[in-house]
C-alpha atoms as a PDB file:
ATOM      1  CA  UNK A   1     -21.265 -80.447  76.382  1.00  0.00           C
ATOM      2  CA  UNK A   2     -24.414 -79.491  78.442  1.00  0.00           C
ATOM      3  CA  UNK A   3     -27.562 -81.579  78.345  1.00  0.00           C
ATOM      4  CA  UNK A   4     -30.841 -80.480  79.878  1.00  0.00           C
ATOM      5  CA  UNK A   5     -34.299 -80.208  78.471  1.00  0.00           C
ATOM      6  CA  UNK A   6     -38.204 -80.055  79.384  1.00  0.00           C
ATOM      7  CA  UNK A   7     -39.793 -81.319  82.696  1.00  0.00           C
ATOM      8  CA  UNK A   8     -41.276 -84.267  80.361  1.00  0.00           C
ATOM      9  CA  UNK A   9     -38.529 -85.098  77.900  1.00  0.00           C
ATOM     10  CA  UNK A  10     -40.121 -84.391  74.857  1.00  0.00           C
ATOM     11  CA  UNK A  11     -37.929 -81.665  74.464  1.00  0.00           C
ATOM     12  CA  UNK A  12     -33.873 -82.555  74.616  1.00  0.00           C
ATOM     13  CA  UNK A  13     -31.015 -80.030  74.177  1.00  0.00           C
ATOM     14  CA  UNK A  14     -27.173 -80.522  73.646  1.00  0.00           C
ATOM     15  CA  UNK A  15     -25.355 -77.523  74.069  1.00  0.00           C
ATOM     16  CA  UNK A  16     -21.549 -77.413  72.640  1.00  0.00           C
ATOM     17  CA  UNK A  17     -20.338 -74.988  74.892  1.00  0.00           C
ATOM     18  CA  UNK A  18     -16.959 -73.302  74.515  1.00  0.00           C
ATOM     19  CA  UNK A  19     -14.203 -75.021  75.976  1.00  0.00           C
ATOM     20  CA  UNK A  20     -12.313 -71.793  76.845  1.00  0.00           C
ATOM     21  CA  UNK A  21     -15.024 -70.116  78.215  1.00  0.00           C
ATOM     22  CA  UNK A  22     -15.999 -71.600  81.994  1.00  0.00           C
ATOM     23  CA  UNK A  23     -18.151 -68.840  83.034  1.00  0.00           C
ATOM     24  CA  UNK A  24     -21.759 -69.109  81.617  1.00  0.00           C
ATOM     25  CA  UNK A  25     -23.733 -66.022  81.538  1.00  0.00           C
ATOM     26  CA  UNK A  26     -27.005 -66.267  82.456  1.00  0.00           C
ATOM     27  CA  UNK A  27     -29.665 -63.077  81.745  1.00  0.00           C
ATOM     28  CA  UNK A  28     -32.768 -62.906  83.289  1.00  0.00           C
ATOM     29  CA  UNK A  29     -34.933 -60.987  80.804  1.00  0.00           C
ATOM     30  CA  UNK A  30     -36.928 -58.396  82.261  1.00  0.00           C
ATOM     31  CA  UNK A  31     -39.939 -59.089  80.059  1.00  0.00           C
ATOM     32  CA  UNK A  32     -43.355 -60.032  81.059  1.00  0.00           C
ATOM     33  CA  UNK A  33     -43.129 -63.576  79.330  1.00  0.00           C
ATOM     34  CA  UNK A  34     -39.870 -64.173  80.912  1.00  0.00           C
ATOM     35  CA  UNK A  35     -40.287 -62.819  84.128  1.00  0.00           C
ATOM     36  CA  UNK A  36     -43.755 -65.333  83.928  1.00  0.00           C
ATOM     37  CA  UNK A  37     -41.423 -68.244  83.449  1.00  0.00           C
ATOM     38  CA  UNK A  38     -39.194 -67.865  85.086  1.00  0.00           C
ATOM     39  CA  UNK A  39     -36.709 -68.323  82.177  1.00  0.00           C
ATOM     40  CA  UNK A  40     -32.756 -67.070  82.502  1.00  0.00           C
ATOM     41  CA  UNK A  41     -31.283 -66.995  78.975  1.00  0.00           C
ATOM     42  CA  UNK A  42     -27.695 -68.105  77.642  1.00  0.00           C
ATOM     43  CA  UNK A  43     -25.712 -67.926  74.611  1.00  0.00           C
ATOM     44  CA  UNK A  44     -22.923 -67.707  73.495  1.00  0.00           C
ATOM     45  CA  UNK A  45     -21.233 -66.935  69.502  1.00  0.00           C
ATOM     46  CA  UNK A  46     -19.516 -69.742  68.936  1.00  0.00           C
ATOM     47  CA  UNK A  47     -21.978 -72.397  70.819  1.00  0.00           C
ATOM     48  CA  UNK A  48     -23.231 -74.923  69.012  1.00  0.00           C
ATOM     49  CA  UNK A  49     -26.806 -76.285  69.519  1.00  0.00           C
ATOM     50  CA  UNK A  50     -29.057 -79.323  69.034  1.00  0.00           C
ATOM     51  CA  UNK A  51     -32.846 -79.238  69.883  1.00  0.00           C
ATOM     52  CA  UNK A  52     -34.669 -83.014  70.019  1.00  0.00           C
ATOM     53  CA  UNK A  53     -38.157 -82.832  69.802  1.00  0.00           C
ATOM     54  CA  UNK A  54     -39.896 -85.944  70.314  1.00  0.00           C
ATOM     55  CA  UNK A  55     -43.383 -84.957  69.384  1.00  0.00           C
ATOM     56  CA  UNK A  56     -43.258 -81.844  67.279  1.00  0.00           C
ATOM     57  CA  UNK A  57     -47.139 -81.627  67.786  1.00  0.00           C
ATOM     58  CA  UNK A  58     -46.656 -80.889  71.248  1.00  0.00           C
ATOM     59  CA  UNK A  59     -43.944 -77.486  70.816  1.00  0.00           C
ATOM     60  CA  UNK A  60     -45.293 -74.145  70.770  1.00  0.00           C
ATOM     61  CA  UNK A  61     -43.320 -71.711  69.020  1.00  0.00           C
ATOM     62  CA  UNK A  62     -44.449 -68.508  70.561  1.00  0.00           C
ATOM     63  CA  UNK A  63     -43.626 -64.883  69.590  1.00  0.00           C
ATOM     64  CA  UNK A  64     -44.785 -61.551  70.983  1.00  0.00           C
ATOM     65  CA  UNK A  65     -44.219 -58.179  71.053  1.00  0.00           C
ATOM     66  CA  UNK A  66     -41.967 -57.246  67.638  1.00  0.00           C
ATOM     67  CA  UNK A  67     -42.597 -60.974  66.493  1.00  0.00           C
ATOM     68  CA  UNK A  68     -38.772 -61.487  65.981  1.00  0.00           C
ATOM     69  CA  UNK A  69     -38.033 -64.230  68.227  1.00  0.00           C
ATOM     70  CA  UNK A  70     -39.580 -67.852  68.712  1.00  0.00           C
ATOM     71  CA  UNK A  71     -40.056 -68.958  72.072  1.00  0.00           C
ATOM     72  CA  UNK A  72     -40.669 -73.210  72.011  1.00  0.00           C
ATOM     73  CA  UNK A  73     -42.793 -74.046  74.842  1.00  0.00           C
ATOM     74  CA  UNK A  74     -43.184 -77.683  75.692  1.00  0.00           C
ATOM     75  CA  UNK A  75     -47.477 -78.176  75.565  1.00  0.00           C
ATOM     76  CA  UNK A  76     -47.042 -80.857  77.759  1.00  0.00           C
ATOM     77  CA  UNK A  77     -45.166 -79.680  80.743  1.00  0.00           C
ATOM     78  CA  UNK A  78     -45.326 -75.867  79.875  1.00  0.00           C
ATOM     79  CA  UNK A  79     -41.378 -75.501  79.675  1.00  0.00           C
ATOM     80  CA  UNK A  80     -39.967 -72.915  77.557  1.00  0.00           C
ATOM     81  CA  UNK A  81     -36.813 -74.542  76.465  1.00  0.00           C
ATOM     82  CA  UNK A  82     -35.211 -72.114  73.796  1.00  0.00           C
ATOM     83  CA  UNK A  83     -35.525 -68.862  71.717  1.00  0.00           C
ATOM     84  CA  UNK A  84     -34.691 -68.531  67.847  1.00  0.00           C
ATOM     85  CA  UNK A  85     -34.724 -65.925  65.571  1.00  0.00           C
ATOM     86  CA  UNK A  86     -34.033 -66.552  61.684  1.00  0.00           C
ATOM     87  CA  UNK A  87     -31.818 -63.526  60.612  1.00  0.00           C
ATOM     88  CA  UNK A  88     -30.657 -63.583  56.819  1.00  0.00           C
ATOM     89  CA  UNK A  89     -31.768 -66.924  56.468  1.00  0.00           C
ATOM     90  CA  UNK A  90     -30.000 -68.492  59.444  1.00  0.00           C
ATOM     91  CA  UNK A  91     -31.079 -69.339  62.934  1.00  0.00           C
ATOM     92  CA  UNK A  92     -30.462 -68.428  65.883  1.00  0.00           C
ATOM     93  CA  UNK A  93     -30.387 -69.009  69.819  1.00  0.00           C
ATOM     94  CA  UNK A  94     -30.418 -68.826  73.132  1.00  0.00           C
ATOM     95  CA  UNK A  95     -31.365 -71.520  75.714  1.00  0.00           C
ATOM     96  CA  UNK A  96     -33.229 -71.525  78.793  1.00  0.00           C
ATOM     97  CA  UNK A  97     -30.460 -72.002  81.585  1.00  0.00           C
ATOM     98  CA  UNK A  98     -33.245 -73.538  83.894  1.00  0.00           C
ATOM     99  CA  UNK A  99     -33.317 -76.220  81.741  1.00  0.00           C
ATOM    100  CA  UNK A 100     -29.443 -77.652  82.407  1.00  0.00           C
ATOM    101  CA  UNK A 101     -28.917 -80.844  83.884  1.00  0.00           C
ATOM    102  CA  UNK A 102     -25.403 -81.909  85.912  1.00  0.00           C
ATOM    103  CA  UNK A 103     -24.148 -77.869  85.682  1.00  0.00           C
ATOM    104  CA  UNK A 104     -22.947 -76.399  88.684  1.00  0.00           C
ATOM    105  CA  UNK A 105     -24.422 -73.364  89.656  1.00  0.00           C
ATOM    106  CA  UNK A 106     -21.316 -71.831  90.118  1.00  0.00           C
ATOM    107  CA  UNK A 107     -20.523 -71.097  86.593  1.00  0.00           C
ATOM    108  CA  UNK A 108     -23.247 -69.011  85.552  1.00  0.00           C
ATOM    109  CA  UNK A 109     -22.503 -65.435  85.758  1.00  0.00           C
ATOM    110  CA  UNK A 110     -25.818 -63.738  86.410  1.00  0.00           C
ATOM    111  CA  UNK A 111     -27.581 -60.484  85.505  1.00  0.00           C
ATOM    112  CA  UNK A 112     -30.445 -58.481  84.258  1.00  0.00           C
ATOM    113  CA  UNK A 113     -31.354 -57.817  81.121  1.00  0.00           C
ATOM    114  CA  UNK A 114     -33.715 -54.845  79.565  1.00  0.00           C
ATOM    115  CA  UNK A 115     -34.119 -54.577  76.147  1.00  0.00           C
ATOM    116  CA  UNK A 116     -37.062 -52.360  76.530  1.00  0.00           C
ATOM    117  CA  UNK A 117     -37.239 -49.470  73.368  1.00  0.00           C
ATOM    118  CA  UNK A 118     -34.400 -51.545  71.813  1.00  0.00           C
ATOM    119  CA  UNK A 119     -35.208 -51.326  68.056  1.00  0.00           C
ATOM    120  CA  UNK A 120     -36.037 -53.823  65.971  1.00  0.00           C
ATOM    121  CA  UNK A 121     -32.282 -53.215  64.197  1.00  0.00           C
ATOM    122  CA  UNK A 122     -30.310 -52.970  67.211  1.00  0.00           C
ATOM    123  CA  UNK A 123     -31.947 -55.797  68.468  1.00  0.00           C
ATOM    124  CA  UNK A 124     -31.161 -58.466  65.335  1.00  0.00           C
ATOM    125  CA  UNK A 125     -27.923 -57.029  65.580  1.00  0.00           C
ATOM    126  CA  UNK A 126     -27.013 -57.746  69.426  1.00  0.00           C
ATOM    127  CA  UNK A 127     -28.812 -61.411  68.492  1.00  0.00           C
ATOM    128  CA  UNK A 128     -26.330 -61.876  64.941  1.00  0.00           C
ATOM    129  CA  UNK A 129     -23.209 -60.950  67.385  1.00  0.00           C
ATOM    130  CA  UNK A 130     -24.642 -62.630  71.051  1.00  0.00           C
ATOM    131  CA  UNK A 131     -26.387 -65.933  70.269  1.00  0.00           C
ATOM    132  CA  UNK A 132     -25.481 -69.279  68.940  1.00  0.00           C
ATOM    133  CA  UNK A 133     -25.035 -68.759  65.675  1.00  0.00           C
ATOM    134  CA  UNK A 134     -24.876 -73.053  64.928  1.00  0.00           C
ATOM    135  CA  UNK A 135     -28.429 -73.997  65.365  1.00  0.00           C
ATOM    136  CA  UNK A 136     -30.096 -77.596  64.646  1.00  0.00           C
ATOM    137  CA  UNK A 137     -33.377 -78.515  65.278  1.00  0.00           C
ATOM    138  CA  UNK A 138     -34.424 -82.128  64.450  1.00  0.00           C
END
């Protein structure tokens, strides 16, 4: 399991990663939002994940561009912890690998990522087969 979360705690992640799977990929999105935050995104199919938000009052969910994708930014410490997307009714993720606590840096497999001109199709379908799939926010 990896824990991380915001810079002020109010938001708390628990990430069920796959035991099999010791290599963590870790995408830094080429986008301007991204780039601007310096945010590196992981996920994996058959991930599990649990988002604790303290004070709900204080998370931003933030979309842009083809408004398929929430990005929850932390008001109080400007952190953007996760992404979701709600396809057919269910959610689902990636996390913010700057957010990790205790992980070595070893493990993540880095890269770029462009999804520039992807279309909105293509792009719900790389998300349905990519990200976690098991997604609980409380």
């Amino acid at each position: 399991m990896i824990q991380g979360g915001c810079h002020c705690g109010n938001v708390r992640l628990s990430l069920y990663w796959p035991a099999d799977v010791q290599r963590i990929p870790a995408r830094a999105c080429g986008c301007t939002f991204c780039r601007k935050h310096g945010a590196t995104w992981t996920s994996h199919p058959d991930a599990a994940l649990v988002l604790r938000i303290a004070d709900p009052a204080r998370v931003e969910r933030y979309a842009f561009g083809t408004r398929t994708a929430d990005f929850h930014v932390c008001t109080g410490c400007g952190v953007v912890v996760a992404s979701t997307c709600r396809i057919d009714g269910r959610d689902y993720a990636v996390v913010n690998i700057n957010t990790f606590e205790d992980v070595d840096p070893v493990r993540f497999d880095r890269s770029d990522s462009d999804v520039e001109g992807e279309t909105v199709q293509a792009r719900l379908a790389r998300r349905r087969s990519r990200w976690i799939a098991d997604v609980r926010i409380l």
